[in-house]
Protein backbone atom coordinates (compact mmCIF):
# COMPACT_ATOMS: atom_id res chain seq x y z
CA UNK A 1 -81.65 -15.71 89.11
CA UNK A 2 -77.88 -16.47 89.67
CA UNK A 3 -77.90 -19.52 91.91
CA UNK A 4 -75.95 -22.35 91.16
CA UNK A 5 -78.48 -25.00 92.45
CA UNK A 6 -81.08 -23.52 89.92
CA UNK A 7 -78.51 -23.99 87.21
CA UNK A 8 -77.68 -27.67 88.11
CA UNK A 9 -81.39 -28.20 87.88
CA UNK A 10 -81.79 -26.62 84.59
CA UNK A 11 -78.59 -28.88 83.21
CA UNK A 12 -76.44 -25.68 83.23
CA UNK A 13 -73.92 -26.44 85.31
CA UNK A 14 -72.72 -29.94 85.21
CA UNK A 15 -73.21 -32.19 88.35
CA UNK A 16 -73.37 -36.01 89.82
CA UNK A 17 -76.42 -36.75 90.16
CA UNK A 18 -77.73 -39.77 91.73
CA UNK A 19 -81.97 -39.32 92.10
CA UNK A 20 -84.24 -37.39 90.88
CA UNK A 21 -87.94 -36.70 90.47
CA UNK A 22 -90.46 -34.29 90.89
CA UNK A 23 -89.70 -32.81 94.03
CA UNK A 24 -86.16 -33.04 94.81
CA UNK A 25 -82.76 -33.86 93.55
CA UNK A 26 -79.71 -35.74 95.28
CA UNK A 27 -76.18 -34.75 94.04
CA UNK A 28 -72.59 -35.72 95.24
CA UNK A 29 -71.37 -32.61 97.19
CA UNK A 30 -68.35 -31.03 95.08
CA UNK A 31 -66.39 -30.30 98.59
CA UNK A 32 -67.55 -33.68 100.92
CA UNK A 33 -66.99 -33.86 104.62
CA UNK A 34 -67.68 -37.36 104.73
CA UNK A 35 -66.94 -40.61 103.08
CA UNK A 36 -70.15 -40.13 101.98
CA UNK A 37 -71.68 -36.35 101.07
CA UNK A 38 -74.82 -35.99 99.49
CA UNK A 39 -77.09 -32.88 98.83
CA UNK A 40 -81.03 -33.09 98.50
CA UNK A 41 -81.89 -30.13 96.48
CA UNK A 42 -85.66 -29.42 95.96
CA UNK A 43 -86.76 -28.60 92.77
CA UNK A 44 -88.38 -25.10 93.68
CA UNK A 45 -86.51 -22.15 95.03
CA UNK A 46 -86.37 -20.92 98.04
CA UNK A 47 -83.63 -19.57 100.72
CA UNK A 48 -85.03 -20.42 103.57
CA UNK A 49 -87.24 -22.63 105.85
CA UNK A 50 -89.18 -19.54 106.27
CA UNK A 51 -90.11 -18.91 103.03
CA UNK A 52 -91.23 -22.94 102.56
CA UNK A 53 -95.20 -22.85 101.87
CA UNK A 54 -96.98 -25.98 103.23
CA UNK A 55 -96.71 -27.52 99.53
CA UNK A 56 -93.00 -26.78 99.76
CA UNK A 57 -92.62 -28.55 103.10
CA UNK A 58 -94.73 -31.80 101.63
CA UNK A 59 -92.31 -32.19 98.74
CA UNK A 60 -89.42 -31.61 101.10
CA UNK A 61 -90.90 -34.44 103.16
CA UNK A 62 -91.52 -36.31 100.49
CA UNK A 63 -87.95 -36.75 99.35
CA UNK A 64 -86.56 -37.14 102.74
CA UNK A 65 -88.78 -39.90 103.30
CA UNK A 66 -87.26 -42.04 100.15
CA UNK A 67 -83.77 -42.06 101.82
CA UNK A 68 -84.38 -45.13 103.15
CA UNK A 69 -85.15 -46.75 100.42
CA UNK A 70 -81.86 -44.94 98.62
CA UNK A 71 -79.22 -45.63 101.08
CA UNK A 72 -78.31 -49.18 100.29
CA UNK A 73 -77.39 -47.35 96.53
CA UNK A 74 -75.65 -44.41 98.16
CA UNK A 75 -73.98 -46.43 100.79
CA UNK A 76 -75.51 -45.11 103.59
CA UNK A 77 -77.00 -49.23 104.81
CA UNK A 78 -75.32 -48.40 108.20
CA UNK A 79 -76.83 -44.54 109.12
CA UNK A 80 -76.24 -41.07 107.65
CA UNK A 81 -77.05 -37.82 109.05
CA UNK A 82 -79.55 -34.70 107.64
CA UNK A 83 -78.10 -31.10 107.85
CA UNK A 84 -80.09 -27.73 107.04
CA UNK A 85 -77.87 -24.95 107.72
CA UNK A 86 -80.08 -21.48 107.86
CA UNK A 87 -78.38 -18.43 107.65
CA UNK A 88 -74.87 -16.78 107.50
CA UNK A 89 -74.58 -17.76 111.46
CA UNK A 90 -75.32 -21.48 110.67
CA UNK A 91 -72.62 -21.62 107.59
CA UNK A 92 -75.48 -21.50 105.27
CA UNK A 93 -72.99 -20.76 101.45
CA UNK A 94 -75.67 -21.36 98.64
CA UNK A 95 -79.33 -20.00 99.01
CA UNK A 96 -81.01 -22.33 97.95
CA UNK A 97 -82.75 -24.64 100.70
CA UNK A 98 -80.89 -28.36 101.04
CA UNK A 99 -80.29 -30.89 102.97
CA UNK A 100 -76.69 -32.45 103.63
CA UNK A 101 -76.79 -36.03 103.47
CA UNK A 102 -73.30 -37.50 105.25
CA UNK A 103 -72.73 -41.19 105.81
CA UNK A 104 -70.64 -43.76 104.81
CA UNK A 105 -68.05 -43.74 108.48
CA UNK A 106 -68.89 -43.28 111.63
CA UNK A 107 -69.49 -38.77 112.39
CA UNK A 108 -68.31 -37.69 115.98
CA UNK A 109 -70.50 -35.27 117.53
CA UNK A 110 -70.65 -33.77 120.70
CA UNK A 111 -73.26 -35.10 123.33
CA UNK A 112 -76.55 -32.79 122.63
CA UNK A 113 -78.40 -34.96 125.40
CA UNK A 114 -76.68 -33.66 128.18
């Protein structure tokens, strides 16, 4: 398999890594678009949401729910944002399922409430 999060994992390819266990890992993104640019990487391959199995979507959960207790170290203390992108459409460039973690200013947006 030829995909460069599976090489990080495997020590490969050299990265910043700032957690890790048995689920997921959390590396500096290489090209940021915040102060603060995280990826959550699980452990297992796969491309897409779709192809999660329930025990895939429990780890996924699992490290997602220990970013609170993480963000004081990766200076996210005042809010950070989760992005999946899925698909060629949605910008999607490795895949291998992750999560964009970006904090560390405030990120404009446009109003999705209205």
């Amino acid at each position: 398999m030829d995909c460069v999060f599976c090489k990080i994992a495997k020590g490969e390819i050299p990265s910043e890594k700032v957690y890790s266990d048995d689920d997921v890992m959390i590396i500096k993104d290489i090209d940021p678009k915040a102060e603060k640019h995280y990826l959550m990487i699980p452990n297992r391959h796969y491309k897409l949401i779709s192809e999660m199995t329930d025990g895939d979507a429990d780890a996924l959960m699992r490290g997602i729910r220990k970013l609170p207790s993480l963000a004081e170290k990766l200076g996210l203390e005042n809010g950070y944002r989760l992005v999946i992108n899925q698909g060629d459409d949605a910008g999607q460039t490795v895949f291998h399922l992750h999560v964009h973690i970006l904090g560390g200013q405030s990120l404009d947006f446009p109003d999705l409430r209205k």
